[in-house]
N, C-alpha and C. Protein backbone atom coordinates (compact mmCIF):
# COMPACT_ATOMS: atom_id res chain seq x y z
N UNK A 1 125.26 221.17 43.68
CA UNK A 1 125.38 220.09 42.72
C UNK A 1 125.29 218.74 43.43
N UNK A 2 124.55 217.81 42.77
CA UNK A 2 124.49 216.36 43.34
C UNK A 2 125.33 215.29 42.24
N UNK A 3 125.98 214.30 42.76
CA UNK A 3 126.43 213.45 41.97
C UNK A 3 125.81 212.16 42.04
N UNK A 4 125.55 211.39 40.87
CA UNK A 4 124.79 210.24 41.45
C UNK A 4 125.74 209.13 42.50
N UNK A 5 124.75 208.71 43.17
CA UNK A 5 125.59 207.55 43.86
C UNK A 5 126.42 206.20 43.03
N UNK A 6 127.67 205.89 43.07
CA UNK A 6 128.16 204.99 42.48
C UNK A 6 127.58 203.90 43.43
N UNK A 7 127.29 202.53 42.93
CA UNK A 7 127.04 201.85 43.81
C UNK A 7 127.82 200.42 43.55
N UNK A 8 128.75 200.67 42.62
CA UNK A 8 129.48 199.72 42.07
C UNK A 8 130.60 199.02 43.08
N UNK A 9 131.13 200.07 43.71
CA UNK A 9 132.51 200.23 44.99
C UNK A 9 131.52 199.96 46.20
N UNK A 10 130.17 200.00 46.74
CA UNK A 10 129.87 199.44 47.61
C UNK A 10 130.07 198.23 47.68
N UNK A 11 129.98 197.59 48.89
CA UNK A 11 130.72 196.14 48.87
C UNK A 11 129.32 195.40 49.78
N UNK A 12 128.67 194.46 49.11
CA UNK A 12 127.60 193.91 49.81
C UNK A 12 128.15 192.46 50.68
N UNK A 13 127.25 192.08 51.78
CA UNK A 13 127.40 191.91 52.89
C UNK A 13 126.75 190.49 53.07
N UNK A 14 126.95 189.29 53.00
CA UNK A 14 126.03 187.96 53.86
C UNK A 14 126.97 186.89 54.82
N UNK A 15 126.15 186.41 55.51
CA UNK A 15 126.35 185.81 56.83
C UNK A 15 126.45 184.66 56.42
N UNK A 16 127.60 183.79 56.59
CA UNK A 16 127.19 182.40 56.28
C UNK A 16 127.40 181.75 58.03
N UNK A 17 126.73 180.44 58.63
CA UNK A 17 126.27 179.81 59.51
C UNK A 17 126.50 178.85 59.47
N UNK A 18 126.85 177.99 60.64
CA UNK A 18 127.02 176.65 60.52
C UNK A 18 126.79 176.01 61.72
N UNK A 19 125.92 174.91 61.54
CA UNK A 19 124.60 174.60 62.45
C UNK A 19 125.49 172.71 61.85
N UNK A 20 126.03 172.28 63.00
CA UNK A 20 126.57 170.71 62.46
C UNK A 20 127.32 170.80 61.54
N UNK A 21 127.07 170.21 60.74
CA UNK A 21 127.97 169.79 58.73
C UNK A 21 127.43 170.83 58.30
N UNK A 22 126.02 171.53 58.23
CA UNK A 22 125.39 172.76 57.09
C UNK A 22 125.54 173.81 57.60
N UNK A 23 126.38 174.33 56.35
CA UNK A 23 126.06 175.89 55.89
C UNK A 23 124.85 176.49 55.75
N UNK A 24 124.20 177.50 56.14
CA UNK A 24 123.22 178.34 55.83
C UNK A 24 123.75 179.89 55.72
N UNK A 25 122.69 180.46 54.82
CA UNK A 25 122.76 181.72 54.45
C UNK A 25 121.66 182.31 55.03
N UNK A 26 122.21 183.62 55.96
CA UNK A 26 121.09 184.61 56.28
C UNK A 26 120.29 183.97 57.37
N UNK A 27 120.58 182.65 58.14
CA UNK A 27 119.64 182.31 59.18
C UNK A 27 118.54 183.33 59.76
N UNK A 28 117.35 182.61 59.39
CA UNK A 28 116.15 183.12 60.37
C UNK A 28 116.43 182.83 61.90
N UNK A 29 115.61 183.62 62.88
CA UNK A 29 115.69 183.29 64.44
C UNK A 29 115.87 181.95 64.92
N UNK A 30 114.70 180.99 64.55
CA UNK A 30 114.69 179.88 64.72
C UNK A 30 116.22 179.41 64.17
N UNK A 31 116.94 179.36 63.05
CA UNK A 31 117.98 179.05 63.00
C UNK A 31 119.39 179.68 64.20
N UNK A 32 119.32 180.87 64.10
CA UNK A 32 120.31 181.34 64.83
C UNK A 32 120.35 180.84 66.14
N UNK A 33 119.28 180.48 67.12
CA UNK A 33 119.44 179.83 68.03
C UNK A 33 120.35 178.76 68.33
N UNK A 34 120.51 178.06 67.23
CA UNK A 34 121.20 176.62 66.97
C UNK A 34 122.73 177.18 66.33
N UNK A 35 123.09 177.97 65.62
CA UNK A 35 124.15 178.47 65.15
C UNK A 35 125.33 178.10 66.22
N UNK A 36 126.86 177.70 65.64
CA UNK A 36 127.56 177.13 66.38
C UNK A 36 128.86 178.64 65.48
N UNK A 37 128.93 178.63 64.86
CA UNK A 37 129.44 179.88 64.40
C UNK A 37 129.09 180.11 62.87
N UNK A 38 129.61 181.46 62.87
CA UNK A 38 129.14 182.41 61.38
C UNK A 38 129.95 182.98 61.09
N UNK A 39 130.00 183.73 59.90
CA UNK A 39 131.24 184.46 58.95
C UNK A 39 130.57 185.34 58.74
N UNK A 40 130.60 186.41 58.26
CA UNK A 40 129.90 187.55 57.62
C UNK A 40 130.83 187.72 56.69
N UNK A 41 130.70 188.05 55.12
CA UNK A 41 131.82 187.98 54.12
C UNK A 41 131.20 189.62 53.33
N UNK A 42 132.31 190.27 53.40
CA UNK A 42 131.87 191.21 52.50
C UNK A 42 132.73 191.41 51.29
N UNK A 43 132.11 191.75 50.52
CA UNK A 43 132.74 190.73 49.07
C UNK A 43 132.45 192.78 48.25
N UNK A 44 133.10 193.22 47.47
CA UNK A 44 133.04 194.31 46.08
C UNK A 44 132.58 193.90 44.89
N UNK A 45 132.16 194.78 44.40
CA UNK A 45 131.99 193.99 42.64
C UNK A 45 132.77 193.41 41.82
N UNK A 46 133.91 193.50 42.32
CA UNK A 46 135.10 192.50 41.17
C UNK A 46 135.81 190.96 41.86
N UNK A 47 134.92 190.69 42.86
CA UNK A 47 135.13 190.03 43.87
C UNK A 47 135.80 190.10 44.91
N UNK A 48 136.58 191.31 44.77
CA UNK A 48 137.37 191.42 46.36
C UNK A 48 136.79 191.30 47.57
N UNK A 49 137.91 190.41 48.24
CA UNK A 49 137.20 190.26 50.06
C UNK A 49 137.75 191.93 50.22
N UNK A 50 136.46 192.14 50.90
CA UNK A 50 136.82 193.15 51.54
C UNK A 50 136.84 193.33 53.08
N UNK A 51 136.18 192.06 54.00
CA UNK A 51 135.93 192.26 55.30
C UNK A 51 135.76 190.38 55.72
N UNK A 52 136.13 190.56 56.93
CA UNK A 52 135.25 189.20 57.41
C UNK A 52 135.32 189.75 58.43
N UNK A 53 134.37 188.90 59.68
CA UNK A 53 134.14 189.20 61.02
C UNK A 53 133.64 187.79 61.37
N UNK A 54 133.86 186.91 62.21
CA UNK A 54 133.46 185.98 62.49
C UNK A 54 133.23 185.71 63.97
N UNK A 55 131.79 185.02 64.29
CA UNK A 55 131.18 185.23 65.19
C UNK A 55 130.93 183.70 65.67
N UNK A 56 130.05 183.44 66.91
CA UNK A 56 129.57 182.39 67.44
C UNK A 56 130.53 181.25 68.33
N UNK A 57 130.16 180.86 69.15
CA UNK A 57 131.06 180.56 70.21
C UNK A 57 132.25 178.99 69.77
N UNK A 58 131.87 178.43 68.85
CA UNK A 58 132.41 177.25 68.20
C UNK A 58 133.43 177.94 67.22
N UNK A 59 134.87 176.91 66.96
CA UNK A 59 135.79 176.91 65.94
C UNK A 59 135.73 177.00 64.84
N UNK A 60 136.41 177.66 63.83
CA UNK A 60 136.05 177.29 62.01
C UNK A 60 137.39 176.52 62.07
N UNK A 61 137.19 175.47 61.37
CA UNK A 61 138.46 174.90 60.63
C UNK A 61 138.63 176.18 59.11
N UNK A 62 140.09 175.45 58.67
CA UNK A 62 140.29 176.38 57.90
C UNK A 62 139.44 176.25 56.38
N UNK A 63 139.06 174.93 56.10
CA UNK A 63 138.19 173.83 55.29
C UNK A 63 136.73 174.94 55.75
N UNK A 64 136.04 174.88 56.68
CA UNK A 64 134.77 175.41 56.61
C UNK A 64 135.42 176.90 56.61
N UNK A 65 136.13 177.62 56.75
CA UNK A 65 136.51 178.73 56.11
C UNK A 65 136.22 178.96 54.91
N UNK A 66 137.10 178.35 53.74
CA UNK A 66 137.29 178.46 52.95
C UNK A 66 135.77 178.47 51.84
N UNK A 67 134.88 177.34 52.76
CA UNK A 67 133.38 176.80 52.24
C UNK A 67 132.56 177.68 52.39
N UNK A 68 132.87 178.41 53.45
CA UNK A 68 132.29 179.84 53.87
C UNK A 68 132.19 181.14 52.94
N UNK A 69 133.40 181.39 53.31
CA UNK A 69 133.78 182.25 51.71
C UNK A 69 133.06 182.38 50.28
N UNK A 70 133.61 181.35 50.23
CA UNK A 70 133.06 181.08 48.82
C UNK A 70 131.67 181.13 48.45
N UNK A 71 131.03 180.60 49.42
CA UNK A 71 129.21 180.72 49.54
C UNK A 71 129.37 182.27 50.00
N UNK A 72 130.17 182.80 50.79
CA UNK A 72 129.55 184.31 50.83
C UNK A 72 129.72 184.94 49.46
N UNK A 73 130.71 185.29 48.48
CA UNK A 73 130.99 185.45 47.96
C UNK A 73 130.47 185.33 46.54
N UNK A 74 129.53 184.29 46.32
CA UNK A 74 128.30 183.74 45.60
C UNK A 74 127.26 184.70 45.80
N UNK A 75 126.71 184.71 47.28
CA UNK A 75 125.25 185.00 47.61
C UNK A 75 125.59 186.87 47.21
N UNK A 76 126.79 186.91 47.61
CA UNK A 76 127.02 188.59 47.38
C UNK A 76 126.92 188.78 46.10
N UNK A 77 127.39 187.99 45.33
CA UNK A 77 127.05 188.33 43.49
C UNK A 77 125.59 188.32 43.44
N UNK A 78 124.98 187.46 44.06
CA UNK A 78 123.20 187.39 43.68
C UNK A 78 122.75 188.55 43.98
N UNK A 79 123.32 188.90 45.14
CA UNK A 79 122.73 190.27 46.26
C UNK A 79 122.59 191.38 45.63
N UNK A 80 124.10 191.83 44.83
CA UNK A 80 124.35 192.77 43.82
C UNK A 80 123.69 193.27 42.64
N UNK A 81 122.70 192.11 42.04
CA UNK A 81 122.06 192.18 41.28
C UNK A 81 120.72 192.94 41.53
N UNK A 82 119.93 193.06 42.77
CA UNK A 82 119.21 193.94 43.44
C UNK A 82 119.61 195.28 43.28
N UNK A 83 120.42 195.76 43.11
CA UNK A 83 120.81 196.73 43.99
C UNK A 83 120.94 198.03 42.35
């Protein structure tokens, strides 16, 4: 017997970046070079955080935290809609 895959409880996944004052989503190469740090936000379908991991050799204040988030948390609703 097979059951279909739920894909509702998967929890989708984007990178937010910060290159100076801007946020970016999903940096291309050329961007990541310049990247000063990143978030990866993994967000569920009812909005739960479900993960962060944060990367890149520069500080987050708690302010670009929070700006972070929230743009991950966005792009993951768009993402979801794919899927």
């Amino acid at each position: 017997d097979t059951l279909p895959l739920n894909l509702k409880k998967i929890p989708t996944s984007c990178t937010v970046s910060k290159i100076g004052n801007h946020f970016i989503v999903d940096p291309v190469h050329e961007e990541e070079e310049k990247v000063e740090a990143r978030l990866t936000v993994e967000v569920e379908e009812d909005g739960t955080l479900c993960a962060l991991q944060k990367g890149g050799d520069k500080p987050l204040t708690a302010e670009d935290i929070d700006n972070m988030v929230g743009i991950g948390i966005e792009k993951s609703k768009e993402l979801r809609k794919f899927l």
